[in-house]
Every structure is written in structure tokens, then in C-alpha cells.
C-alpha atoms as a PDB file:
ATOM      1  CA  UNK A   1      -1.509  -9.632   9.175  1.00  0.00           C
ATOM      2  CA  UNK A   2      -3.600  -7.229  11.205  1.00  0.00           C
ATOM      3  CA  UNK A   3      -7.408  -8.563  12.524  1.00  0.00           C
ATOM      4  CA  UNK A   4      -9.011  -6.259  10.345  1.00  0.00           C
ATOM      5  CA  UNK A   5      -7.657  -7.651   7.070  1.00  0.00           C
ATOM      6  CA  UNK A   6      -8.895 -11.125   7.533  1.00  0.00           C
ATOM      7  CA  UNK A   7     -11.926 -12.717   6.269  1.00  0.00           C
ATOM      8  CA  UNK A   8     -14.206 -15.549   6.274  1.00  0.00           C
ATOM      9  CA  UNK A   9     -12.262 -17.207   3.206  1.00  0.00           C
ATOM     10  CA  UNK A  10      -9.296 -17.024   5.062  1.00  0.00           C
ATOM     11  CA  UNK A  11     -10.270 -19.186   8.019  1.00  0.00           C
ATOM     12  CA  UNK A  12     -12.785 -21.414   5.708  1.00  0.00           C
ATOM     13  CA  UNK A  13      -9.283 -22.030   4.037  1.00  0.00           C
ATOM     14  CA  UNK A  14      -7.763 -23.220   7.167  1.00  0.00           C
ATOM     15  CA  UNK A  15     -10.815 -25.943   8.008  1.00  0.00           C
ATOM     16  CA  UNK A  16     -10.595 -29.799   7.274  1.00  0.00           C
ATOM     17  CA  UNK A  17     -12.223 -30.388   4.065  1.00  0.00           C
ATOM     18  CA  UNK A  18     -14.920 -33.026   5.215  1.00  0.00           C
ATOM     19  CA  UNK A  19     -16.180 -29.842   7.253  1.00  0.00           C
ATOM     20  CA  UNK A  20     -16.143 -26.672   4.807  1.00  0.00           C
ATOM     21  CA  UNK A  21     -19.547 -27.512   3.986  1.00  0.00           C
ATOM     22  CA  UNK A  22     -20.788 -27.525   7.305  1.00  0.00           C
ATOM     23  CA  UNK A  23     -19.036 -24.512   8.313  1.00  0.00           C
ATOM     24  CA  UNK A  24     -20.299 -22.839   5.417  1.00  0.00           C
ATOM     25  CA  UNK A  25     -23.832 -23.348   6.150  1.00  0.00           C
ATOM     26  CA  UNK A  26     -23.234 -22.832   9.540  1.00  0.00           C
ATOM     27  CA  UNK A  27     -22.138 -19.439   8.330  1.00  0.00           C
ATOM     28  CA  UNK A  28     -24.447 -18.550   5.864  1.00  0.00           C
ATOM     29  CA  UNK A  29     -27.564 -19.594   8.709  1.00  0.00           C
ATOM     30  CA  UNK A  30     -25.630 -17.094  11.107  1.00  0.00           C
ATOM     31  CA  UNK A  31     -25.798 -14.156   8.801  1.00  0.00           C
ATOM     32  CA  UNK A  32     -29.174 -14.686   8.012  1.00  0.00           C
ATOM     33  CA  UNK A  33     -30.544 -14.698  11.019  1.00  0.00           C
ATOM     34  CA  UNK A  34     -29.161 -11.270  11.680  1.00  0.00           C
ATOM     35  CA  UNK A  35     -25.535 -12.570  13.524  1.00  0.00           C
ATOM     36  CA  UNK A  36     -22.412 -10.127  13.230  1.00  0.00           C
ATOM     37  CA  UNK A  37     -19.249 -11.935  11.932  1.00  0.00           C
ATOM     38  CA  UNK A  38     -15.900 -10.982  13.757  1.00  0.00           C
ATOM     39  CA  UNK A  39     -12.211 -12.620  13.221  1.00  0.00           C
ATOM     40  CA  UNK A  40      -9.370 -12.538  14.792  1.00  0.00           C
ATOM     41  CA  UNK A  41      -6.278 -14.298  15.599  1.00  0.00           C
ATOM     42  CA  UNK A  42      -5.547 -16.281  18.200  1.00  0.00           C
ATOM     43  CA  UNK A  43      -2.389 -18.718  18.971  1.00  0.00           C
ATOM     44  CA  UNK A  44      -3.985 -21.908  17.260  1.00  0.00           C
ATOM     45  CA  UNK A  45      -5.333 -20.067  14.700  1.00  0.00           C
ATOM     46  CA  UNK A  46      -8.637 -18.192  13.927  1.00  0.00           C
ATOM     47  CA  UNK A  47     -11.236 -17.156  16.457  1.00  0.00           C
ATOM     48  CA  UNK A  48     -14.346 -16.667  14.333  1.00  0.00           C
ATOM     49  CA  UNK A  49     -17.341 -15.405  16.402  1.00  0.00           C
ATOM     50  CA  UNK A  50     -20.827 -14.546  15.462  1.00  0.00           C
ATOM     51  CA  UNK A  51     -23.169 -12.535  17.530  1.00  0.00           C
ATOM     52  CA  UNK A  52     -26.730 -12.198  18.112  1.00  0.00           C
ATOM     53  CA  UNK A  53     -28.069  -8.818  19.881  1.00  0.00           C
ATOM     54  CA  UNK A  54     -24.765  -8.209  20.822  1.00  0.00           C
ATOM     55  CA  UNK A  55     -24.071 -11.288  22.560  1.00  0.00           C
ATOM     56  CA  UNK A  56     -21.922 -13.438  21.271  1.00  0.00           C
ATOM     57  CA  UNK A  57     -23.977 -16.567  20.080  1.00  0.00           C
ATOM     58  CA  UNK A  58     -21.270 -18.943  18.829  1.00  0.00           C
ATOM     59  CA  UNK A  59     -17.550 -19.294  18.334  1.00  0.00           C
ATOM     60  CA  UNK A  60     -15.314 -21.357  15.599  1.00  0.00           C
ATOM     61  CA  UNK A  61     -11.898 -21.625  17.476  1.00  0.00           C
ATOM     62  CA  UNK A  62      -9.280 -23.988  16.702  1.00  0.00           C
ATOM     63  CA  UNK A  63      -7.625 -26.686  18.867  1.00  0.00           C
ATOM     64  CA  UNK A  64      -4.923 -29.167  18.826  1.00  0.00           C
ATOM     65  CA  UNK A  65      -7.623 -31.757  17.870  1.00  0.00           C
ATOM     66  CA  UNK A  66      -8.858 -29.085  15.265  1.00  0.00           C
ATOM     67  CA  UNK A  67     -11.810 -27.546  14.620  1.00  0.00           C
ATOM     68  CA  UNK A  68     -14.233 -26.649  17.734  1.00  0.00           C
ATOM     69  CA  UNK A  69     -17.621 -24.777  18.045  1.00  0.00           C
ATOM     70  CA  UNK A  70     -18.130 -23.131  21.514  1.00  0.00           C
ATOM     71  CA  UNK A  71     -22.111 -22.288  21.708  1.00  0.00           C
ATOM     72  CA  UNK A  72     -23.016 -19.667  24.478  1.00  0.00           C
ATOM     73  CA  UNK A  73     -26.133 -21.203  25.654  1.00  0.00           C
ATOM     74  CA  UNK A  74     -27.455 -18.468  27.358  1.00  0.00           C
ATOM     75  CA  UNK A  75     -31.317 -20.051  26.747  1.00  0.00           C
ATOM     76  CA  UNK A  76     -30.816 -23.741  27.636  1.00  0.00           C
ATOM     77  CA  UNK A  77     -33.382 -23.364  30.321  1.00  0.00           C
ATOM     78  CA  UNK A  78     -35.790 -23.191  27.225  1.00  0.00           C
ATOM     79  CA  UNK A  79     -35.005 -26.397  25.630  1.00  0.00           C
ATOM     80  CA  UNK A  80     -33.174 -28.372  28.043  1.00  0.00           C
ATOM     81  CA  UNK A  81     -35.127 -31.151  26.846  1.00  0.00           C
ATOM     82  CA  UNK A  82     -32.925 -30.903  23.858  1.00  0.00           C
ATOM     83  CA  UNK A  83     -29.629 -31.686  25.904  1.00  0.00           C
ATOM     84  CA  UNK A  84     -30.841 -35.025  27.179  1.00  0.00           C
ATOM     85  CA  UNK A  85     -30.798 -36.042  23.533  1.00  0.00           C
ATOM     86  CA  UNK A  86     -26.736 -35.451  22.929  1.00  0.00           C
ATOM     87  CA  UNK A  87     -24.689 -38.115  22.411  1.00  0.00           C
ATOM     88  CA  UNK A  88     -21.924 -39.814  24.699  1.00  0.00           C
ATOM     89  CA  UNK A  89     -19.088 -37.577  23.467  1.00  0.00           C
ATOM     90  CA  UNK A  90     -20.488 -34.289  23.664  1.00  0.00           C
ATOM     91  CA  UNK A  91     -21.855 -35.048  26.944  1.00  0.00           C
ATOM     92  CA  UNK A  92     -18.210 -35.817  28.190  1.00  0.00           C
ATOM     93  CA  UNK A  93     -16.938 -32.397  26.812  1.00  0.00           C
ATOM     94  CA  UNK A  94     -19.801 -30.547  29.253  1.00  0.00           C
ATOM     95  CA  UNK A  95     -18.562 -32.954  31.907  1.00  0.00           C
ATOM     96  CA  UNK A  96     -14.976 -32.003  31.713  1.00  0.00           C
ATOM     97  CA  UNK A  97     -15.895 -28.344  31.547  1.00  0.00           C
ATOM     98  CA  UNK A  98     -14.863 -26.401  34.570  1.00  0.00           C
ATOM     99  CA  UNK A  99     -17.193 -25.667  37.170  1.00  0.00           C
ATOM    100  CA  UNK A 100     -18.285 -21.900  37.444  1.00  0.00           C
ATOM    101  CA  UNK A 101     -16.581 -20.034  39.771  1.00  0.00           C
ATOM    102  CA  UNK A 102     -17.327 -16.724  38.554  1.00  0.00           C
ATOM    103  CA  UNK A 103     -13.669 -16.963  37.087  1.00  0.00           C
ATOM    104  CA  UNK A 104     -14.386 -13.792  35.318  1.00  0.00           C
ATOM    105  CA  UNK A 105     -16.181 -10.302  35.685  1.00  0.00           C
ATOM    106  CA  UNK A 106     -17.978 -11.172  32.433  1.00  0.00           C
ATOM    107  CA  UNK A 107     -19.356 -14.427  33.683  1.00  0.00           C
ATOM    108  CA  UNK A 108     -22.011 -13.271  35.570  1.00  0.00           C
ATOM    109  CA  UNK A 109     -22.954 -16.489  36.667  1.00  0.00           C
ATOM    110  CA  UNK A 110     -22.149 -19.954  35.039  1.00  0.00           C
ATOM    111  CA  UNK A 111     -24.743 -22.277  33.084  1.00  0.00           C
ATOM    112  CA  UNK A 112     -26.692 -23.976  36.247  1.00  0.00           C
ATOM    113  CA  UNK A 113     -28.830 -27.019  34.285  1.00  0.00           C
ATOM    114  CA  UNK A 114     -29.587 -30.950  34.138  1.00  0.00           C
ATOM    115  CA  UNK A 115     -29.059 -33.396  31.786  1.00  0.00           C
ATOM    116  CA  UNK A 116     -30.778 -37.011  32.303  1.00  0.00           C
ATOM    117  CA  UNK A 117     -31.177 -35.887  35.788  1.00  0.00           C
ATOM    118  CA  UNK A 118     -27.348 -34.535  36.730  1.00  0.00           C
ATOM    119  CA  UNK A 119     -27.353 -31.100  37.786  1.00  0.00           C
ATOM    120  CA  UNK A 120     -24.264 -29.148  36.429  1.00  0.00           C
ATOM    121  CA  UNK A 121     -22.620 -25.451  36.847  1.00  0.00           C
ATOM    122  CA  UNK A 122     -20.719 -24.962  34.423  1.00  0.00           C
ATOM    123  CA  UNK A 123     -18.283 -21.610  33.403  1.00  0.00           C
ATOM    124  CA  UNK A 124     -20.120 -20.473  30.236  1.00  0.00           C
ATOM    125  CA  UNK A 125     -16.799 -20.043  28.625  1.00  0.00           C
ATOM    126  CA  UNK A 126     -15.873 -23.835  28.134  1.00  0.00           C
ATOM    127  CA  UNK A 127     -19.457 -25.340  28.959  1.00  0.00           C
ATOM    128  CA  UNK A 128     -20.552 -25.840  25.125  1.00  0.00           C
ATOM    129  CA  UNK A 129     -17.636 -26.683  23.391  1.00  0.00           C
ATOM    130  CA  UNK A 130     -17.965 -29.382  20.599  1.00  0.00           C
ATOM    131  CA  UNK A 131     -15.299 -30.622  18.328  1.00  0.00           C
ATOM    132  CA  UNK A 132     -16.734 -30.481  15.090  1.00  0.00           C
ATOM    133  CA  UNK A 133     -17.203 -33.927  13.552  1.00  0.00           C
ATOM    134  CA  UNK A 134     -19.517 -36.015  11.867  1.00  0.00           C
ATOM    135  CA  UNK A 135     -21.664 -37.174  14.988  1.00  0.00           C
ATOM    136  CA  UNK A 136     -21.237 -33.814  16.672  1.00  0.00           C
ATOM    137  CA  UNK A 137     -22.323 -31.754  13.213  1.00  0.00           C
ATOM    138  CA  UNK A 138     -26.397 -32.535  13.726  1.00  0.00           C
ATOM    139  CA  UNK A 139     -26.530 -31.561  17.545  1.00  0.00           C
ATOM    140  CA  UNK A 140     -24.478 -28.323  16.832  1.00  0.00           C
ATOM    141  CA  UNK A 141     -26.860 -27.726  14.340  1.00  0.00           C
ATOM    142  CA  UNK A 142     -29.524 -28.468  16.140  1.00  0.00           C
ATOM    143  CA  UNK A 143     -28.486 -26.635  19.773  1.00  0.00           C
ATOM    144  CA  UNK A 144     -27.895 -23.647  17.456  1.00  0.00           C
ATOM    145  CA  UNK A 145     -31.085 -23.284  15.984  1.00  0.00           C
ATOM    146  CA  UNK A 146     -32.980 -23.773  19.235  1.00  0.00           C
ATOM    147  CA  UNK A 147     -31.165 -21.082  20.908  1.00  0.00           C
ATOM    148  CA  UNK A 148     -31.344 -18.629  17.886  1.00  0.00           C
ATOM    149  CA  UNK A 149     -35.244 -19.365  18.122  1.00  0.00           C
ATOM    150  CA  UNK A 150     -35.243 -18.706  21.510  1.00  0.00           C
ATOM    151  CA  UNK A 151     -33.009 -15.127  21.162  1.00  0.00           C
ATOM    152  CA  UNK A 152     -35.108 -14.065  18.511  1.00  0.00           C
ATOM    153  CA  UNK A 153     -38.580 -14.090  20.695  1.00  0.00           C
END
């Protein structure tokens, strides 16, 4: 099925019950704060991305462990206050995230920030990527909105 075709019910059909809500509200927030929907697939499955002023704000992807949001942090300087508060497991998933190297003309330059005093560089491309589950759902939440705030200035 060509790219073009799909649509939001198609992917929402694909996500784990428990988190259809979620990812429906998460959704619905998007839109309404001006964000541009595009799908597409990808080898695991659908690559749903929103974006905000033409940068691309957040990413639905799916992984062998399922359902993962990637957020492009591209404010965290704003409300890096925020970070220190994510739990344990997210702040193993920025921990395992490649260190920038510029891998990639688009990069521009990595995420350089701290959390609880640990500086990090990060590629911006795996930095913020959260399996979606019921401890990660508030903080994803939560990082989203502060960076949409921030974008919208």
C-alpha cells in the first residue's frame, strides 16, 4: 500500500491496546497545537511523525519491544530542569544513545546538556527515544508539552 493511502486509523490499529488512549491524545494535542501529521512505512511498521514549524517535533516508530516515541528536543536548554526529574529507565535510554558525531548532514550538531550533573552529547536522532509504557506515558507527556511551549514563543 503506497504512503499516501495510509492514515492515522491505520497505525492507531497497529498499537497495544493499554496505549490507544494515550496515543490518541497524544495525537489529538499534536494537531491542536498546529503539528502536521505524516505516515509512512518503515520495516517494523509505521513511522508516524508530527511537525511543528516545519521541524519535526515528535515521532511514533515501532520497535521489536513495540511502541516508541522519539522527541526532537531541540529546546531542552529551556527546561532542562525538567530532565533531572525522569525516571531510571528513561534516563538509561539517553545513556545508551549514541554520542553525536555529526553522523549526518542534517544533524547539525547533537543535543549537548546535563542531567543531575552528567554532561551528555547526544545524536539528536536516538537521544529522546522512550518506549511507551505506563511509567514512561507522564514524562512523554510532560517533555512534549514543555517543548511545544517553548516552540510556540
Amino acid at each position: 500500500m503506497p504512503d499516501k493511502d495510509l492514515t492515522f486509523t491505520d497505525f492507531l490499529n497497529d498499537v497495544d491496546p493499554q496505549y490507544k488512549e494515550f496515543v490518541e491524545n497524544l495525537h489529538a494535542q499534536l494537531l491542536q497545537n498546529g503539528c502536521k501529521l505524516k505516515l509512512q512505512l518503515a520495516k517494523n511498521g509505521y513511522v508516524v511523525s508530527y511537525s511543528h514549524d516545519k521541524r519535526v517535533l515528535l515521532n511514533f516508530v515501532f520497535r521489536k519491544n513495540g511502541l516508541v516515541v522519539r522527541i526532537y528536543g531541540d529546546r531542552i536548554g529551556e527546561y532542562s530542569d525538567f530532565l533531572d526529574s525522569l525516571p531510571e529507565t528513561m534516563l538509561k535510554s539517553i545513556d545508551k544513545a549514541p554520542v553525536c558525531k555529526l553522523c549526518n548532514p542534517k544533524c547539525l550538531k547533537g543535543y549537548d546538556f546535563a542531567i543531575k550533573g552528567n554532561n551528555y552529547l547526544k545524536c539528536r536522532y536516538n537521544c529522546f527515544m522512550f518506549g511507551v509504557d505506563d511509567e514512561s506515558i507522564p514524562f512523554i507527556k510532560g517533555f512534549l508539552e514543555k517543548e511545544l511551549a517553548c516552540r510556540s514563543r
